[in-house]
N, C-alpha and C. Protein backbone atom coordinates (compact mmCIF):
# COMPACT_ATOMS: atom_id res chain seq x y z
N UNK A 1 -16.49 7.85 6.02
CA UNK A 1 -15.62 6.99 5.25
C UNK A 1 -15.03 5.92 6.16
N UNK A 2 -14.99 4.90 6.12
CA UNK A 2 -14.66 3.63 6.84
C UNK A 2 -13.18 3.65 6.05
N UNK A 3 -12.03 3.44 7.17
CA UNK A 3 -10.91 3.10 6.75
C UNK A 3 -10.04 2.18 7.57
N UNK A 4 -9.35 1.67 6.74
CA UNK A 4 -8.62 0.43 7.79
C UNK A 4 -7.25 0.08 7.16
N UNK A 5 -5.88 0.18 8.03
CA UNK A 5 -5.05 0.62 7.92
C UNK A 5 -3.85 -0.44 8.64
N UNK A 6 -3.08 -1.44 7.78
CA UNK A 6 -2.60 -2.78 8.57
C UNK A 6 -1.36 -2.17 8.19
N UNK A 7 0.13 -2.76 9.38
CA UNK A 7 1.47 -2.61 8.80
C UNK A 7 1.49 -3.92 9.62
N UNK A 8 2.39 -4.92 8.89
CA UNK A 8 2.43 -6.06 8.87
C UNK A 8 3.52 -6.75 8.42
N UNK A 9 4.31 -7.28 9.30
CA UNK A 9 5.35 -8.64 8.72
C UNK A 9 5.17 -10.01 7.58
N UNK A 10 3.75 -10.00 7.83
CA UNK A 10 3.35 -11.34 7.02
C UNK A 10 2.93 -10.77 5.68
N UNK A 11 3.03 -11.41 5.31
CA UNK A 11 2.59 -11.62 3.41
C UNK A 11 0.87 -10.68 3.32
N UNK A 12 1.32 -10.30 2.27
CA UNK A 12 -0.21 -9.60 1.83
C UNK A 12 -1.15 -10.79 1.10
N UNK A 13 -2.01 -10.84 1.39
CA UNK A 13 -3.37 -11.92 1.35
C UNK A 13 -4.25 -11.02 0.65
N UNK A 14 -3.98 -10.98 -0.92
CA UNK A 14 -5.16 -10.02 -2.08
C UNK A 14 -6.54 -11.19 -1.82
N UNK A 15 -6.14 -12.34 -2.05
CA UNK A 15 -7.42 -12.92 -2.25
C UNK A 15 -8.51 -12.57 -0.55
N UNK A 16 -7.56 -12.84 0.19
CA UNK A 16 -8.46 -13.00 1.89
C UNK A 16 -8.81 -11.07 2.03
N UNK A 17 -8.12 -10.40 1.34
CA UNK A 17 -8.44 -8.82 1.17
C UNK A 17 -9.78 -8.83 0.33
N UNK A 18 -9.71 -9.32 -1.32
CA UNK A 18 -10.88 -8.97 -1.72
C UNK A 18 -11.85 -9.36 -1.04
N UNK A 19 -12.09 -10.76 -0.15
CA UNK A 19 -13.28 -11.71 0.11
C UNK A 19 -13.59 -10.56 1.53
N UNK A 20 -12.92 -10.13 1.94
CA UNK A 20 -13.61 -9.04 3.04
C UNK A 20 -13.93 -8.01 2.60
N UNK A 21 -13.59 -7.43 1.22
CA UNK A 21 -14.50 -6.38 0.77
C UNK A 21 -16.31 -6.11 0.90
N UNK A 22 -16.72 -5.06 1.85
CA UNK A 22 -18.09 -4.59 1.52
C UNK A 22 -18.38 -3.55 1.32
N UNK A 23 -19.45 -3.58 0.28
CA UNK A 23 -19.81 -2.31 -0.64
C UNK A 23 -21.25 -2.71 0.03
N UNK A 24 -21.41 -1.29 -0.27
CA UNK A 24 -23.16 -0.37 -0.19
C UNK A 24 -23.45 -0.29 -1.47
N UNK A 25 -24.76 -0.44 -1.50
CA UNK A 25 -25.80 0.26 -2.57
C UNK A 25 -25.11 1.47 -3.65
N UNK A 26 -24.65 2.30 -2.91
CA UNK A 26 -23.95 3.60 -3.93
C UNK A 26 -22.59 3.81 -3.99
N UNK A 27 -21.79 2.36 -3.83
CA UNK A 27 -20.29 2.20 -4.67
C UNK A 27 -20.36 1.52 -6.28
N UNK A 28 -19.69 2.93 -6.72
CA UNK A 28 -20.08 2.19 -8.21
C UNK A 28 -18.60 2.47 -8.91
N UNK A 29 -17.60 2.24 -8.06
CA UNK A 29 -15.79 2.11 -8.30
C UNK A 29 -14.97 1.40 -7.22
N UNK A 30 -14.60 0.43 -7.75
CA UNK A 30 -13.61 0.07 -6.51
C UNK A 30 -12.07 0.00 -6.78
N UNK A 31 -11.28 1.22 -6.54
CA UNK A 31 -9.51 0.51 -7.76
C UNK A 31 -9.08 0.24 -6.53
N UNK A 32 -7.94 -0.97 -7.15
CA UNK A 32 -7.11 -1.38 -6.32
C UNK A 32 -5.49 -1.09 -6.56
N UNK A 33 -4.96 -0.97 -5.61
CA UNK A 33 -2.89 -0.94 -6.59
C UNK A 33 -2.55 -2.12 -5.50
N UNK A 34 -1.54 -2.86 -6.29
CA UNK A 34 -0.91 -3.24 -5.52
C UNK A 34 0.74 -2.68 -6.10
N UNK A 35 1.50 -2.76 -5.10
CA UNK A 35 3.05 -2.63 -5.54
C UNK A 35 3.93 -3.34 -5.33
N UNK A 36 5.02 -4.00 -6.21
CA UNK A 36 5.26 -5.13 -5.83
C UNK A 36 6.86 -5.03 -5.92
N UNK A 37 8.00 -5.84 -5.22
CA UNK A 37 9.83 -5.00 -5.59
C UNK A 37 9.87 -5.55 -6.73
N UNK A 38 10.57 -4.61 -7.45
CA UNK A 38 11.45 -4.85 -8.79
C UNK A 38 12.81 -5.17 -8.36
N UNK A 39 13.06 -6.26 -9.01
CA UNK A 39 14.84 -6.66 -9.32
C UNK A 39 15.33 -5.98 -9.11
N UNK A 40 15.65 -4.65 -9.11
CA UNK A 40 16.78 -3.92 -8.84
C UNK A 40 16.30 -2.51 -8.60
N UNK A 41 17.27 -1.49 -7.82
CA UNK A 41 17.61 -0.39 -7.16
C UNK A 41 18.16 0.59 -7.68
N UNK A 42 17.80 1.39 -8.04
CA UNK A 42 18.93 2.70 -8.79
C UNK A 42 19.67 1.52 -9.80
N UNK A 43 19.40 1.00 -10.62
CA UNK A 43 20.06 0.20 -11.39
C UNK A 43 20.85 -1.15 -11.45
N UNK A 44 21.01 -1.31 -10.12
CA UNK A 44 21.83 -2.31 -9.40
C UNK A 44 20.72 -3.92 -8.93
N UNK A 45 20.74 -4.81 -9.22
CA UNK A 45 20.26 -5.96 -9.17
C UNK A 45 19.89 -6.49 -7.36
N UNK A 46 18.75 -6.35 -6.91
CA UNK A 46 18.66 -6.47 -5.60
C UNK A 46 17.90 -8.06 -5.34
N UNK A 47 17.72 -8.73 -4.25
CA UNK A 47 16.55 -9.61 -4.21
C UNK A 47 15.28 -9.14 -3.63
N UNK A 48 15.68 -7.95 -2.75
CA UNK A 48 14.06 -7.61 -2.46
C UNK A 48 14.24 -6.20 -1.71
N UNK A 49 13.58 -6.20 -0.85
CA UNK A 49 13.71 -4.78 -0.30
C UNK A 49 13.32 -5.17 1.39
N UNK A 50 13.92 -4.34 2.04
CA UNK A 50 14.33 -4.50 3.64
C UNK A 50 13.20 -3.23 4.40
N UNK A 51 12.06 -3.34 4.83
CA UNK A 51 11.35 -2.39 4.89
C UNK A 51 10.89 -1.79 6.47
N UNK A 52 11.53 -0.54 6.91
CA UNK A 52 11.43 -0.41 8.14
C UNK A 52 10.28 0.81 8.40
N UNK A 53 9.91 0.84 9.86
CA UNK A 53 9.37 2.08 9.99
C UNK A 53 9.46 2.79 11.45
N UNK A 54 8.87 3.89 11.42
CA UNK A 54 8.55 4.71 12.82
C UNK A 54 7.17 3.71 13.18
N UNK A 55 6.61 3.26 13.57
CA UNK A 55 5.11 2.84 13.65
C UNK A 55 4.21 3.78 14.30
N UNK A 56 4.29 4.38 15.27
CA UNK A 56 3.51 4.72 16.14
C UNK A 56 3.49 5.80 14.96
N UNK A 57 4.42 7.05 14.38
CA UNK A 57 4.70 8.08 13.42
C UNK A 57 3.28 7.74 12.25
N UNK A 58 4.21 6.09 11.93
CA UNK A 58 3.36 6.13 10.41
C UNK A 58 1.96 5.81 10.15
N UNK A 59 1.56 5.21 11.57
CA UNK A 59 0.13 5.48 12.21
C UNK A 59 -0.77 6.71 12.05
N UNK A 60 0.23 7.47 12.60
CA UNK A 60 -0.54 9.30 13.16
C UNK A 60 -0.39 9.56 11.27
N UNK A 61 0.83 9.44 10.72
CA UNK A 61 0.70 10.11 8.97
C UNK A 61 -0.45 9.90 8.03
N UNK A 62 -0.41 8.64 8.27
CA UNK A 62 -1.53 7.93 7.64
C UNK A 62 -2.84 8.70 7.85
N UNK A 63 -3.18 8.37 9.33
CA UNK A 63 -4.50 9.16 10.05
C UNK A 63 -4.43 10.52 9.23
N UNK A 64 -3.60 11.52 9.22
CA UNK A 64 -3.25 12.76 8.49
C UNK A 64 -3.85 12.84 7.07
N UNK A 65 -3.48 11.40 6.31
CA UNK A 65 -3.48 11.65 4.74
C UNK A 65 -4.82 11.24 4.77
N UNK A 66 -5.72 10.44 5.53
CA UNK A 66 -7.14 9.77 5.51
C UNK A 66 -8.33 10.59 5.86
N UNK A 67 -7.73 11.52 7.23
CA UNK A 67 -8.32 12.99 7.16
C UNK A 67 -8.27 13.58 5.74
N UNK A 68 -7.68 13.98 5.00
CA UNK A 68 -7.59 14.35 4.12
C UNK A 68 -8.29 14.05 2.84
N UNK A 69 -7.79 12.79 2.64
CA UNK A 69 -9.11 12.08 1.46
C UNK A 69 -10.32 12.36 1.90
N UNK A 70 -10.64 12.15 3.20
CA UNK A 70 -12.11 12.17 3.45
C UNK A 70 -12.69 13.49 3.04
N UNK A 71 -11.81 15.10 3.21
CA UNK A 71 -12.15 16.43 3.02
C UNK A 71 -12.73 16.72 1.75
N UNK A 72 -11.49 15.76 0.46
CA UNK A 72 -11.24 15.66 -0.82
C UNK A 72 -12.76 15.53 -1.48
N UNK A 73 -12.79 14.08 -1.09
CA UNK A 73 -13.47 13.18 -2.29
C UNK A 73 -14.59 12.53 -1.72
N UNK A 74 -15.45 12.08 -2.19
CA UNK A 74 -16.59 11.66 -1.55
C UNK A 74 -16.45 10.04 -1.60
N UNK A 75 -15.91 9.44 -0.74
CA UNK A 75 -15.12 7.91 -0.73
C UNK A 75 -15.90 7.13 0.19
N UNK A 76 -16.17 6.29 0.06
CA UNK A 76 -16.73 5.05 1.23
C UNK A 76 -15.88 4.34 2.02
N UNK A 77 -14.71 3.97 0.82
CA UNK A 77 -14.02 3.22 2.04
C UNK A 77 -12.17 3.32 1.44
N UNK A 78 -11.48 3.02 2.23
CA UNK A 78 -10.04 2.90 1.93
C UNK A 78 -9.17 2.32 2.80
N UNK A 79 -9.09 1.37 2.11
CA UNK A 79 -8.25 0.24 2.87
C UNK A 79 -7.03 0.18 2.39
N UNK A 80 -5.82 -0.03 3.43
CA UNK A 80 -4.29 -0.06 3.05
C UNK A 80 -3.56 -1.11 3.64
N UNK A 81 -2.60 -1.92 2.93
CA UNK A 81 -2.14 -3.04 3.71
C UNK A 81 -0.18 -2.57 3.43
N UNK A 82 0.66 -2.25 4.26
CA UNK A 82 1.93 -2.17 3.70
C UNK A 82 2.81 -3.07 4.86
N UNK A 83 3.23 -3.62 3.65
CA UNK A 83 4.88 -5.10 4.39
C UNK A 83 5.66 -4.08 5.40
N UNK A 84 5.90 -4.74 6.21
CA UNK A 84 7.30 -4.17 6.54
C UNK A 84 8.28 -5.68 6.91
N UNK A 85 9.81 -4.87 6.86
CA UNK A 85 10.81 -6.61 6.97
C UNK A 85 11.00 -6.44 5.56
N UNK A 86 11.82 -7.72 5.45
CA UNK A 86 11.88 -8.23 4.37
C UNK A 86 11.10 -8.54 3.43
N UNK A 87 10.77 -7.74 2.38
CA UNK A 87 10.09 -8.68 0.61
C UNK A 87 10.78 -8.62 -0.60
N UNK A 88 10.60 -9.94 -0.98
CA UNK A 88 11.66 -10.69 -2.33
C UNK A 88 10.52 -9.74 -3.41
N UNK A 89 11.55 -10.02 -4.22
CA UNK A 89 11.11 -8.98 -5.26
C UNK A 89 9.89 -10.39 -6.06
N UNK A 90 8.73 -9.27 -6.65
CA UNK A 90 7.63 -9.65 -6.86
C UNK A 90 7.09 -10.06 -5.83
N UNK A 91 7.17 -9.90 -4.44
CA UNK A 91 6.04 -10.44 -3.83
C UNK A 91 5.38 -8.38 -3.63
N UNK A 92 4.59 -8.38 -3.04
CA UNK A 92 3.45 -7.16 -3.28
C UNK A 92 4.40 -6.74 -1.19
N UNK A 93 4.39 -5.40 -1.34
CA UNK A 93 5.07 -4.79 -0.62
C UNK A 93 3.52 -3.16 -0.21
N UNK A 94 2.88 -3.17 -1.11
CA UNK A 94 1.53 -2.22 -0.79
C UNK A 94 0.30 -2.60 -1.43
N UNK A 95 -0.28 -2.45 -0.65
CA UNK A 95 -2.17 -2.80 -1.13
C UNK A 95 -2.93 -1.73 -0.88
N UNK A 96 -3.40 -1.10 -1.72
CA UNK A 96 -4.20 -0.13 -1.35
C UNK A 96 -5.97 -0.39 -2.32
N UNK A 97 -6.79 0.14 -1.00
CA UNK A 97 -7.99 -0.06 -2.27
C UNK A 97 -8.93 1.09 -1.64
N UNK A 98 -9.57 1.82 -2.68
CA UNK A 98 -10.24 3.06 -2.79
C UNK A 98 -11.35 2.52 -3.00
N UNK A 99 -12.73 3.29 -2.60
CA UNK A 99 -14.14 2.64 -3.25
C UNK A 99 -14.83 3.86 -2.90
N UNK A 100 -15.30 4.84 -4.19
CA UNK A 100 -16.18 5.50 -4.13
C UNK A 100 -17.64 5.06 -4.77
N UNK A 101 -18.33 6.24 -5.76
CA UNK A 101 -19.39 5.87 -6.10
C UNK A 101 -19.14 5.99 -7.86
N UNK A 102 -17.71 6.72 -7.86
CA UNK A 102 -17.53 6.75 -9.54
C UNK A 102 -16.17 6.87 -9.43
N UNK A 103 -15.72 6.55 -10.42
CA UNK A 103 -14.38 6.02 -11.50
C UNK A 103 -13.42 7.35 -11.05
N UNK A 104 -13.49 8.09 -11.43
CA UNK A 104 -12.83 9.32 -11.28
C UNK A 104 -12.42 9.48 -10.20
N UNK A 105 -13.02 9.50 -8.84
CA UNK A 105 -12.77 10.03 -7.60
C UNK A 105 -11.85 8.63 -7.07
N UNK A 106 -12.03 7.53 -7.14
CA UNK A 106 -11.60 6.67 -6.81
C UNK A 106 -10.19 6.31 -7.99
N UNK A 107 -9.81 6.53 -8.47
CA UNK A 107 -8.62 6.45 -9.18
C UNK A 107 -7.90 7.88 -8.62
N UNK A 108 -8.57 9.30 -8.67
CA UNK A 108 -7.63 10.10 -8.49
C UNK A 108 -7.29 10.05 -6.60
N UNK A 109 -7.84 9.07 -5.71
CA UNK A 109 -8.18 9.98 -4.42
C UNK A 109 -6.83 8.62 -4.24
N UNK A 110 -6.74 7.43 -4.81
CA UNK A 110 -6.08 6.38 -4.50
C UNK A 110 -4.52 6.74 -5.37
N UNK A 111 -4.45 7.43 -6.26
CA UNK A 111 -3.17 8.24 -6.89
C UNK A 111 -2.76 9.11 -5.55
N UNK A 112 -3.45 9.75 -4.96
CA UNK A 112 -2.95 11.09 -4.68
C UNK A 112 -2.50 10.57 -2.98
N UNK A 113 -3.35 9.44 -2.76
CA UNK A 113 -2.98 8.50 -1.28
C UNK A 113 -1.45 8.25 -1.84
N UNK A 114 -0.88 7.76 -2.43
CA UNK A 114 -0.07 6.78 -2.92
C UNK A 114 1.33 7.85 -2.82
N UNK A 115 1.17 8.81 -3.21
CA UNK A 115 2.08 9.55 -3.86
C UNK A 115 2.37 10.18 -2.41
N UNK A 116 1.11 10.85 -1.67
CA UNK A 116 1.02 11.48 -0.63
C UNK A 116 1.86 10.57 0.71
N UNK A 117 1.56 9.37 0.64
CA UNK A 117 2.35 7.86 1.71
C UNK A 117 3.91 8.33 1.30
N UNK A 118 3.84 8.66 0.29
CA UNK A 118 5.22 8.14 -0.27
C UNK A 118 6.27 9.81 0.43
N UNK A 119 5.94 10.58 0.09
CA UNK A 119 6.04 11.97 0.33
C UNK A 119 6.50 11.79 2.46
N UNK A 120 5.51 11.67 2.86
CA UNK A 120 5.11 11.89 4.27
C UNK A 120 5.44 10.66 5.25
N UNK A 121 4.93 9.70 4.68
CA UNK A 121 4.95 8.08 6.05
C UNK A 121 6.28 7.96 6.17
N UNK A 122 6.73 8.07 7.32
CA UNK A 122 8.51 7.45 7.89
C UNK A 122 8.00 5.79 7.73
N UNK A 123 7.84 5.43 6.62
CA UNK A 123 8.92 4.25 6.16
C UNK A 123 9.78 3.98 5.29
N UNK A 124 10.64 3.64 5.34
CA UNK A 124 11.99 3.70 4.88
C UNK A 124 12.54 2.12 3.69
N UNK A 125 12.72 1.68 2.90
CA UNK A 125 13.31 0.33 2.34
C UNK A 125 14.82 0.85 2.21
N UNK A 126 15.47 -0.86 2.51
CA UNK A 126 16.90 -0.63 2.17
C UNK A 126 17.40 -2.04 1.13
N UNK A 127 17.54 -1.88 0.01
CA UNK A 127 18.29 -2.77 -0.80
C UNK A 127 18.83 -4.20 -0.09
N UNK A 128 18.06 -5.71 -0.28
CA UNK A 128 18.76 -6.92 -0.18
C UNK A 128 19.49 -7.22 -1.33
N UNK A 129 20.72 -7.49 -1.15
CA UNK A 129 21.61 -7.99 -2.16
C UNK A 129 21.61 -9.08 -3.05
N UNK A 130 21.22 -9.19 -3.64
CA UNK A 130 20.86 -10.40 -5.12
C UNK A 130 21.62 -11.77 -4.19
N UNK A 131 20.99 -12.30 -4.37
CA UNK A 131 20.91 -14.15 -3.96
C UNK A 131 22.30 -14.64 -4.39
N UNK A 132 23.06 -15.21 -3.84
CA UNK A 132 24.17 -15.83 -4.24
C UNK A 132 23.77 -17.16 -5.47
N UNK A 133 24.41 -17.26 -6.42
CA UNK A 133 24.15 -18.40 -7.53
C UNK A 133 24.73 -19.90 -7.31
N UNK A 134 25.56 -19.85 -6.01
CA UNK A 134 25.73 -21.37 -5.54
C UNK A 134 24.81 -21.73 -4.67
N UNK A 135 24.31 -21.25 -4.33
CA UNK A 135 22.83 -21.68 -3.06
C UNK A 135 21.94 -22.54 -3.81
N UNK A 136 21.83 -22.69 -5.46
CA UNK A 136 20.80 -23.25 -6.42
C UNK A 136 20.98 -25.01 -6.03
């Protein structure tokens, strides 16, 4: 399984992501998620989210959960892109893309990545405070 695994300050690039996508002969699924901040926090109105990490940690976790898919599911490839720093809400904060050879394995192996990151990777977001309305 070919995997490749970015943590990154700069902006997520879906389009410069898909155009490096390569498939083999026997990928016949490719899902993608992206995740992107919502307006607000436990209810409270935010502008984005403040996103920190362990790196060297969320390196080795990752490696952990990718071992893992690979045991799982019969996958070709899985690629992950996650912000760290600052992102305004709606800009994309995770990219993940799964590519097996069918629908099933590649939706459940890219669910169970997602949930599993979320569970395990020391990274952490902390609430930016909604934009002041005289700055307009």
């Amino acid at each position: 399984m070919r995997r490749e695994l970015t943590l990154t300050t700069e902006p997520i690039d879906e389009p410069a992501l898909i155009a490096a996508r390569t498939l083999s002969g026997q990928a016949g699924a490719v899902v993608q998620f992206v995740g992107v901040v919502r307006g607000s926090e436990l209810g409270a109105p935010i502008s984005g989210l403040d996103y920190e990490s362990f790196e060297a940690m969320a390196r080795h976790q990752f490696n952990l959960i990718f071992n893992q898919l690979e045991k799982r599911w019969p996958l070709e490839s899985v690629r992950l892109v996650h912000r760290l720093g600052p992102v305004r809400t709606n800009e994309p904060s995770l990219w993940v893309e799964v590519v097996a050879g069918h629908r099933g394995e590649a939706f459940a192996a890219c669910q169970w990545l997602i949930d599993e990151m979320k569970r395990i990777v020391p990274i952490w977001k902390r609430p930016l405070p909604p934009k002041e309305d005289g700055g307009r």
